[in-house]
N, C-alpha and C. Protein backbone atom coordinates (compact mmCIF):
# COMPACT_ATOMS: atom_id res chain seq x y z
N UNK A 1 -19.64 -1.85 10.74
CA UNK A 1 -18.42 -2.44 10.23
C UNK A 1 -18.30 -2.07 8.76
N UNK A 2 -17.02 -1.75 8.39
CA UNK A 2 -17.20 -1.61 6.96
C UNK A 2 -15.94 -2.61 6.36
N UNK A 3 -16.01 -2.64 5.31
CA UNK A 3 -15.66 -3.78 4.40
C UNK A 3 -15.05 -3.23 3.32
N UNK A 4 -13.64 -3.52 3.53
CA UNK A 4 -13.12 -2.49 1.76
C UNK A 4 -12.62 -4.04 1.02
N UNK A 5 -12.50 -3.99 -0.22
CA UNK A 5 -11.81 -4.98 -0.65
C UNK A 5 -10.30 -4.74 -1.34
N UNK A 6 -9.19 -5.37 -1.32
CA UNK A 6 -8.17 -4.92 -1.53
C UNK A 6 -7.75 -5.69 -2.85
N UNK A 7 -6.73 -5.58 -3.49
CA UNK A 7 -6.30 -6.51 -4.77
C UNK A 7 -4.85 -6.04 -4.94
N UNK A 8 -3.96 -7.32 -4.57
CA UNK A 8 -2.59 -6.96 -4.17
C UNK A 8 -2.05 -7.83 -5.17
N UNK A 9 -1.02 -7.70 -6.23
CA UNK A 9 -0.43 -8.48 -6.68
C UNK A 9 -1.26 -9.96 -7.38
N UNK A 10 -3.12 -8.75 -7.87
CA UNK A 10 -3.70 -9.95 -8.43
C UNK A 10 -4.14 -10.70 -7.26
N UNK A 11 -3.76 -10.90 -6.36
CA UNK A 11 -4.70 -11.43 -5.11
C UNK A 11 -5.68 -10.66 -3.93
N UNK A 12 -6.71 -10.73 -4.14
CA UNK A 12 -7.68 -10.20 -3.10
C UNK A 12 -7.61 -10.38 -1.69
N UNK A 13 -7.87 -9.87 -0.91
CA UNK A 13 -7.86 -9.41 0.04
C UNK A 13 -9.23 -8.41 1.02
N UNK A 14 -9.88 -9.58 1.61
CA UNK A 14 -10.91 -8.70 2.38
C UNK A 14 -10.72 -8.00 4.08
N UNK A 15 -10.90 -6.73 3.50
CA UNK A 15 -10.71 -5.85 5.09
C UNK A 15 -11.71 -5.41 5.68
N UNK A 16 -11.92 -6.09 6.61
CA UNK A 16 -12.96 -5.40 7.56
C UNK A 16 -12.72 -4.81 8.70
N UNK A 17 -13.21 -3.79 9.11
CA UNK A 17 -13.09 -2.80 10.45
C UNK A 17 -13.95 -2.70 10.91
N UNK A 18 -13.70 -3.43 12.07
CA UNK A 18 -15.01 -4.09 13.17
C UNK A 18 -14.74 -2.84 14.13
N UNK A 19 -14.18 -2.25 14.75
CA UNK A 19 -14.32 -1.03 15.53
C UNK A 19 -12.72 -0.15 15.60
N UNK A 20 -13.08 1.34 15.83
CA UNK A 20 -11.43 1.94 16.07
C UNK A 20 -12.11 3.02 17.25
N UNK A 21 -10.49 2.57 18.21
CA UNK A 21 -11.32 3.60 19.53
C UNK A 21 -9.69 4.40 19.73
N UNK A 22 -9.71 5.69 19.53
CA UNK A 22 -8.67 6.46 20.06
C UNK A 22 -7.41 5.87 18.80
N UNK A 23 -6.46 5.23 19.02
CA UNK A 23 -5.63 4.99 18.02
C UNK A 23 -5.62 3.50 17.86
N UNK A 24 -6.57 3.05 18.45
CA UNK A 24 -6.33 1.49 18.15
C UNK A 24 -7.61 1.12 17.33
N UNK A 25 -7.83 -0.20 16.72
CA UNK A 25 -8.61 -0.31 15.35
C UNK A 25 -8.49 -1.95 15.18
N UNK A 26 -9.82 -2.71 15.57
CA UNK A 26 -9.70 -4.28 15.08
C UNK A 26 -10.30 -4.20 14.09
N UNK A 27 -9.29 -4.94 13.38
CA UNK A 27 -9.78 -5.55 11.55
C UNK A 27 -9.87 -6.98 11.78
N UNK A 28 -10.01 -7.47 10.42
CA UNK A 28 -10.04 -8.58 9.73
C UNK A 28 -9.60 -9.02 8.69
N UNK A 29 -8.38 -9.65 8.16
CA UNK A 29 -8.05 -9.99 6.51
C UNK A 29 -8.11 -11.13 6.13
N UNK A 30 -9.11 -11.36 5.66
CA UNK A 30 -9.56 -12.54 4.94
C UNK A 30 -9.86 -13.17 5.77
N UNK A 31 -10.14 -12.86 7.03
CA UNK A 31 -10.78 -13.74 8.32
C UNK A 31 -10.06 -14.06 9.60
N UNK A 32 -8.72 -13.40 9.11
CA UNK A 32 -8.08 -13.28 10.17
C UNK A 32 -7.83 -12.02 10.85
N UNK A 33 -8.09 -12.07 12.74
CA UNK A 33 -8.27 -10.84 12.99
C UNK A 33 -7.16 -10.29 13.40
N UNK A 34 -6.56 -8.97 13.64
CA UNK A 34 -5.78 -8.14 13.88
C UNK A 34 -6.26 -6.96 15.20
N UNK A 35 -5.36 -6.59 16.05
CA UNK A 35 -5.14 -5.46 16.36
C UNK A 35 -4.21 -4.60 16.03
N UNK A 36 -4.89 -3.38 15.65
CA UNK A 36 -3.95 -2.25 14.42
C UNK A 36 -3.78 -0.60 15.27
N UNK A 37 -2.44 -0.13 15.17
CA UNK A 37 -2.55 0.93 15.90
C UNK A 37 -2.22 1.71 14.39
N UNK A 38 -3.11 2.89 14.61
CA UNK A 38 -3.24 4.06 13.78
C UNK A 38 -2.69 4.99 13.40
N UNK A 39 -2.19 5.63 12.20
CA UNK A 39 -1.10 6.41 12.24
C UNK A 39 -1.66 7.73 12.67
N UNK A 40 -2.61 8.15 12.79
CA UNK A 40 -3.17 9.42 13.48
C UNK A 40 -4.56 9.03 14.05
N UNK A 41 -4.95 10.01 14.89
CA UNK A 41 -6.19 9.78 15.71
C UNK A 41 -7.31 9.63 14.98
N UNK A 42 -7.83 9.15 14.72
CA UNK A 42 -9.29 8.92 14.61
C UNK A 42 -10.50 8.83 15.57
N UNK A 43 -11.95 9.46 14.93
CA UNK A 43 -12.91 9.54 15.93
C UNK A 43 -13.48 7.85 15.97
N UNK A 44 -13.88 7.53 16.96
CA UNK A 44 -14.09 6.48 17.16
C UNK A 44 -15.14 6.14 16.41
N UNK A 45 -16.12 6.93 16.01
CA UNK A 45 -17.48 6.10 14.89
C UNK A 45 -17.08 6.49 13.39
N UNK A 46 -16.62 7.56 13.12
CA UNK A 46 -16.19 7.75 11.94
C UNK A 46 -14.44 7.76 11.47
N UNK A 47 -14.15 7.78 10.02
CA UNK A 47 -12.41 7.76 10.34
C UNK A 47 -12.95 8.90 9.18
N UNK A 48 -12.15 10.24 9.41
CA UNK A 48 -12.15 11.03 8.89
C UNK A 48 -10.68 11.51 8.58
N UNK A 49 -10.01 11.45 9.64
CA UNK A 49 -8.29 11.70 8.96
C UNK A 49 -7.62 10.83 8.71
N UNK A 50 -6.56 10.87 7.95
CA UNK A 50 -6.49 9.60 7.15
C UNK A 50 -5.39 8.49 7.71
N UNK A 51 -6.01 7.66 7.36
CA UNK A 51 -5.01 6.18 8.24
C UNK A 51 -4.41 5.73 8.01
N UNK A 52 -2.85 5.19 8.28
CA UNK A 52 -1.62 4.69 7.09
C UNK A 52 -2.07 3.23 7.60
N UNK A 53 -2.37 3.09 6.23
CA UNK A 53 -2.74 1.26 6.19
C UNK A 53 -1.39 0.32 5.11
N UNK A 54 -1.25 -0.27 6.28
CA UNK A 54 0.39 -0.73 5.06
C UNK A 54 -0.18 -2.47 4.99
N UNK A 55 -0.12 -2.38 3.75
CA UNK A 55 -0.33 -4.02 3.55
C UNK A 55 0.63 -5.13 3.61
N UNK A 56 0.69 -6.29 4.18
CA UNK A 56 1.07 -7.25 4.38
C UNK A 56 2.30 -7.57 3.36
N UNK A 57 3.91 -7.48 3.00
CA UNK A 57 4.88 -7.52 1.98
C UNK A 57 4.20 -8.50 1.50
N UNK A 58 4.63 -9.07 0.10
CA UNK A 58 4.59 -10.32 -0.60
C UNK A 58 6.16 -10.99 -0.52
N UNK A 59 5.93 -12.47 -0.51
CA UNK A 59 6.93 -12.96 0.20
C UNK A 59 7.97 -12.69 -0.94
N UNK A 60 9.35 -12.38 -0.17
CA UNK A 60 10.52 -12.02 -0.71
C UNK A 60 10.65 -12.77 -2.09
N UNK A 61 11.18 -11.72 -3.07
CA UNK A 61 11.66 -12.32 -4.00
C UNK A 61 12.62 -11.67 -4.73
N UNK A 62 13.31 -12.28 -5.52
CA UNK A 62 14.61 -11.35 -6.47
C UNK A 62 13.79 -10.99 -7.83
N UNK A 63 13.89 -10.03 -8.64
CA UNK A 63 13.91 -9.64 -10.09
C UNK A 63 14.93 -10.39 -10.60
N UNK A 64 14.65 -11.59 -11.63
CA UNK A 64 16.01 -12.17 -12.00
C UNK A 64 16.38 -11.49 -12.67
N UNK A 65 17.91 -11.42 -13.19
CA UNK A 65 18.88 -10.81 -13.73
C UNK A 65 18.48 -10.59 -15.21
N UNK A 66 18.01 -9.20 -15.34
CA UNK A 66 17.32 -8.93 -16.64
C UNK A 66 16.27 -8.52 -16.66
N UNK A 67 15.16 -9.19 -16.03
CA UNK A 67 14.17 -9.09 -15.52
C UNK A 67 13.68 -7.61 -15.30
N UNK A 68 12.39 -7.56 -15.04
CA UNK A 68 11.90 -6.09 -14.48
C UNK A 68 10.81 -6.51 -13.50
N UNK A 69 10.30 -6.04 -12.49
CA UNK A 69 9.39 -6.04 -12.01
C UNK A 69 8.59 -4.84 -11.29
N UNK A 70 7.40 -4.70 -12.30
CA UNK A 70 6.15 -3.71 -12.17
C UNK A 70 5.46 -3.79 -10.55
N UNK A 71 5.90 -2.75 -9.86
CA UNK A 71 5.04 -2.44 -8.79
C UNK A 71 3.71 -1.94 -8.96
N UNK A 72 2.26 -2.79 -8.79
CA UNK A 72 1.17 -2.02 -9.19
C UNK A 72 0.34 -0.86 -8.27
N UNK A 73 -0.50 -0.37 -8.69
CA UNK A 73 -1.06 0.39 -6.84
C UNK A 73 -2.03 -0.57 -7.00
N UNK A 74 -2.36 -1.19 -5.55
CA UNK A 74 -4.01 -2.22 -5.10
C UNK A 74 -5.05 -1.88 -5.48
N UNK A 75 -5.18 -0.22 -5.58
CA UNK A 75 -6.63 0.07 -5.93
C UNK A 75 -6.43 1.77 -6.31
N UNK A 76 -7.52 2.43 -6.53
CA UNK A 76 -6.73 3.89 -7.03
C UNK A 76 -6.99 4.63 -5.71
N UNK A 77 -6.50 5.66 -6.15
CA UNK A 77 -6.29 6.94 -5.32
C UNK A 77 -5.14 7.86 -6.06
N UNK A 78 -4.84 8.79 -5.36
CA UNK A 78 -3.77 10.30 -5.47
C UNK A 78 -2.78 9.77 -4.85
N UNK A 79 -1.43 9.95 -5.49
CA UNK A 79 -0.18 9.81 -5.04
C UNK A 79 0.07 11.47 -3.99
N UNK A 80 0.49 10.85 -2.63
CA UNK A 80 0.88 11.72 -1.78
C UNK A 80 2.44 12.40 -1.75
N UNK A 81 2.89 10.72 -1.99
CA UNK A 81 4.42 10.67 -1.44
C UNK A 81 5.24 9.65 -2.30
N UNK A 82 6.23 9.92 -2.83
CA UNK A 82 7.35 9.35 -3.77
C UNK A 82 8.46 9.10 -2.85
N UNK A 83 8.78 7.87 -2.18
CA UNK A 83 9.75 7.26 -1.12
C UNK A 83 10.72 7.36 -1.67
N UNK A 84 11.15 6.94 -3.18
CA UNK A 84 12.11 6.59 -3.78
C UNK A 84 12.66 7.24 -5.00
N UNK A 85 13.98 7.14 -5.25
CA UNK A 85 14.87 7.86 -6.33
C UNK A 85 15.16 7.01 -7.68
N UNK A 86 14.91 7.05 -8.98
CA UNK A 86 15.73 6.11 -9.59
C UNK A 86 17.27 5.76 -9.33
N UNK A 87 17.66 4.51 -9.31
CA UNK A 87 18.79 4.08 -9.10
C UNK A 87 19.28 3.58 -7.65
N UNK A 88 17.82 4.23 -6.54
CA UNK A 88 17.78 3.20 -5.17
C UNK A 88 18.07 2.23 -5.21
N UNK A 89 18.81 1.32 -4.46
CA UNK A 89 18.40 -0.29 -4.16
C UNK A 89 17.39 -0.23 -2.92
N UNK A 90 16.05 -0.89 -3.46
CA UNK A 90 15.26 -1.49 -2.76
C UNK A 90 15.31 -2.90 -2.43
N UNK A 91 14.44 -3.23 -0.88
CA UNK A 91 14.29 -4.95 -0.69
C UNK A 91 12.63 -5.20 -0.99
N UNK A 92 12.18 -5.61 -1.26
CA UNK A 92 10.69 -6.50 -1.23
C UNK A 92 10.08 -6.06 0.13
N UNK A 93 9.14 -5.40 0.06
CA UNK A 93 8.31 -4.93 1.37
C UNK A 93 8.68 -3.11 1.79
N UNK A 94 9.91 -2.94 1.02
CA UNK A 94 10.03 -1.47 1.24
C UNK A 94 8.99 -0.56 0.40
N UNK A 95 8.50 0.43 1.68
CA UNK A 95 7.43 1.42 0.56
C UNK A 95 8.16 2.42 -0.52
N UNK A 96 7.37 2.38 -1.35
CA UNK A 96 7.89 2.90 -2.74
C UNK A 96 7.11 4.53 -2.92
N UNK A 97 5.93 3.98 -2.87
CA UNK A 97 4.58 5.21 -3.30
C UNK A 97 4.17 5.11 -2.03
N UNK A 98 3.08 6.36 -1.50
CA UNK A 98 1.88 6.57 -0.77
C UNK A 98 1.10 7.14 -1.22
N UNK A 99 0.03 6.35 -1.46
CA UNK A 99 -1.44 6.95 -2.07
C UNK A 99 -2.52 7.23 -0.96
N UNK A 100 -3.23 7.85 -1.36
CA UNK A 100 -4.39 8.63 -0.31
C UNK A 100 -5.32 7.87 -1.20
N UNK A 101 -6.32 7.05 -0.50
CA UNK A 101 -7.44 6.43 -0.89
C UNK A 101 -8.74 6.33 -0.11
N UNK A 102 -10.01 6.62 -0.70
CA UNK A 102 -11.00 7.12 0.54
C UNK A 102 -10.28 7.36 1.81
N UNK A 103 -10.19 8.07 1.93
CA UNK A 103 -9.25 9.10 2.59
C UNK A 103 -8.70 8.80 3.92
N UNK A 104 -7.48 7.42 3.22
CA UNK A 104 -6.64 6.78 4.24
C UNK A 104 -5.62 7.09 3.29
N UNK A 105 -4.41 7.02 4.00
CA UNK A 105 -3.25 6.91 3.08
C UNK A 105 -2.84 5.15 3.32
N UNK A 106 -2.27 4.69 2.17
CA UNK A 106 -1.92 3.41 1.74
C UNK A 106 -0.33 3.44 1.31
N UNK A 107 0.37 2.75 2.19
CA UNK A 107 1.66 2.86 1.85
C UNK A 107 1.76 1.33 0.16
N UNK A 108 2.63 1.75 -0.68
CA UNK A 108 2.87 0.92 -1.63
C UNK A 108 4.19 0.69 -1.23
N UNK A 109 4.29 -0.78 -1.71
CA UNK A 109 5.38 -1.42 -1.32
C UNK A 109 6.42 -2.59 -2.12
N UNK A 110 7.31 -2.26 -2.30
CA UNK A 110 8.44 -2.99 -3.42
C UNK A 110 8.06 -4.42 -3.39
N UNK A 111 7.81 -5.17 -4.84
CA UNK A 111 7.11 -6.16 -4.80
C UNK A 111 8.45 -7.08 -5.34
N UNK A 112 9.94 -6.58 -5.19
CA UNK A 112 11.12 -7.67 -5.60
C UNK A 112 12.56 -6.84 -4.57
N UNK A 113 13.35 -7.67 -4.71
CA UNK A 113 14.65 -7.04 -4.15
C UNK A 113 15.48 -6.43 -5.88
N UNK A 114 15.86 -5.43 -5.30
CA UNK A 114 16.47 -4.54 -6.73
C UNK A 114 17.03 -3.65 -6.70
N UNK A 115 16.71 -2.95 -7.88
CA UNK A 115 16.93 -1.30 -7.69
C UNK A 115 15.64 -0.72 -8.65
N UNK A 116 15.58 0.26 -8.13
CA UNK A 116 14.68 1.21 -8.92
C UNK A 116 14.73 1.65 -10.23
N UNK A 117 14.36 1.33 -11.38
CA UNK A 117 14.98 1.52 -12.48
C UNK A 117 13.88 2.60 -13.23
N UNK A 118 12.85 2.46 -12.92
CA UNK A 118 11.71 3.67 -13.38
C UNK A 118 11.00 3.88 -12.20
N UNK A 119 10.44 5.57 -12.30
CA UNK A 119 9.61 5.79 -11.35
C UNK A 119 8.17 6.13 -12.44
N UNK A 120 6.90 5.91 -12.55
CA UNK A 120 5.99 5.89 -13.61
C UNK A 120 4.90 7.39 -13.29
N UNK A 121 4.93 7.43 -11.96
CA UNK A 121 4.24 8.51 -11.41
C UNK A 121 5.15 9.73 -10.17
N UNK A 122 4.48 10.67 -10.12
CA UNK A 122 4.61 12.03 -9.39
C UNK A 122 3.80 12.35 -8.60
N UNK A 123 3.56 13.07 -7.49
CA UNK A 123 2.92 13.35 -6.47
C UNK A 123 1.69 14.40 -7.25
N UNK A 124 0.35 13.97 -6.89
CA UNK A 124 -0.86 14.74 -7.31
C UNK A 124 -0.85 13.98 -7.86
N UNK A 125 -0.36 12.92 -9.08
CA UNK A 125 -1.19 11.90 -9.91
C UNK A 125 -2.27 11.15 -9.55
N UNK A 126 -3.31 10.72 -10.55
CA UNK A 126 -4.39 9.95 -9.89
C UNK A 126 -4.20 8.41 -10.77
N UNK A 127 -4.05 7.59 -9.87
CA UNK A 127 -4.17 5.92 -10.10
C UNK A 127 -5.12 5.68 -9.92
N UNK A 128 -4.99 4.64 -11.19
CA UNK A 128 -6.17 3.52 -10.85
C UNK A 128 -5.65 2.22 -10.55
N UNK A 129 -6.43 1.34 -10.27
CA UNK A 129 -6.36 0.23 -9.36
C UNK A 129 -5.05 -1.21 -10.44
N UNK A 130 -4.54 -1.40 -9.92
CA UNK A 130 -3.56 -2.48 -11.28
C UNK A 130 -2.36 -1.63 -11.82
N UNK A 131 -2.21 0.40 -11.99
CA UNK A 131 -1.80 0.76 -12.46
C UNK A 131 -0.38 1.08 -11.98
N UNK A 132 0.49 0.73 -12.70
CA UNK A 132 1.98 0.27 -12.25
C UNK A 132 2.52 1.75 -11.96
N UNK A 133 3.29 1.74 -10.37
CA UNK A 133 3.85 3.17 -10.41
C UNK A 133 5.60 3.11 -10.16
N UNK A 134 6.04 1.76 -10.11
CA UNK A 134 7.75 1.88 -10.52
C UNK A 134 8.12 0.42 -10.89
N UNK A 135 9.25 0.68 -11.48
CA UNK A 135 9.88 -0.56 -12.09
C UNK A 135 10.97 -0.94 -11.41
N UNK A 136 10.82 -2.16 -10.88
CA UNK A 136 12.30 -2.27 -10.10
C UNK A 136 13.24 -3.66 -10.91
N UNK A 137 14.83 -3.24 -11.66
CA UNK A 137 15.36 -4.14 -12.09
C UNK A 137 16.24 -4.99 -11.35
């Protein structure tokens, strides 16, 4: 079983992966268990290609009027994929970034309802964990 720890919005988050057979994969977050289907195949003892792990939205909220709100990445890795344009309107839970992290991809995800007002990173960048990759006003 392995055990990653996650840090979302300042709140932790423990993941465990108790087994993955063919495309399916039981976890655990924070003690609660899941059945997870996989965005590509994986070998059943090892995960070697990489797995879109999308984390749980944070519950809806608005950027009040003026306001900004910093999308952070959970932990680091390489930006794969840039979802979004400045001047999008996004909702809360839409992915923004995809980062490749021990070598899963991790969808990032709009942490307010808005619009996109900065994008902070580009594809090949390397994040670290807390480090904000768009601004949504």
């Amino acid at each position: 079983m392995k055990t990653y720890t996650f840090t979302i919005e300042g709140k932790k988050y423990e993941v465990e992966i108790a087994s993955v057979e063919g495309k399916s994969a039981k976890v655990s977050v924070n003690g609660k268990e899941y059945d997870v289907t996989l965005g590509e195949e994986a070998p059943a003892q090892e995960i070697s290609a990489p797995v879109v792990v999308e984390a749980a939205p944070a519950p809806a909220a608005s950027a009040p009027a003026g306001k900004e709100s910093p999308v952070p990445s959970p932990m680091q890795g390489t930006v794969v994929e840039v979802k979004v344009s400045e001047g999008q309107a996004v909702r809360s839970g839409d992915t923004v970034i995809v980062i490749e992290s021990m070598k899963m991809e991790v969808e990032i995800s709009a942490t307010a309802d808005g619009v996109v007002k900065s994008i902070l990173v580009q594809k090949g960048d390397q994040l670290e964990e807390g480090q904000n990759v768009v601004i949504i006003a």
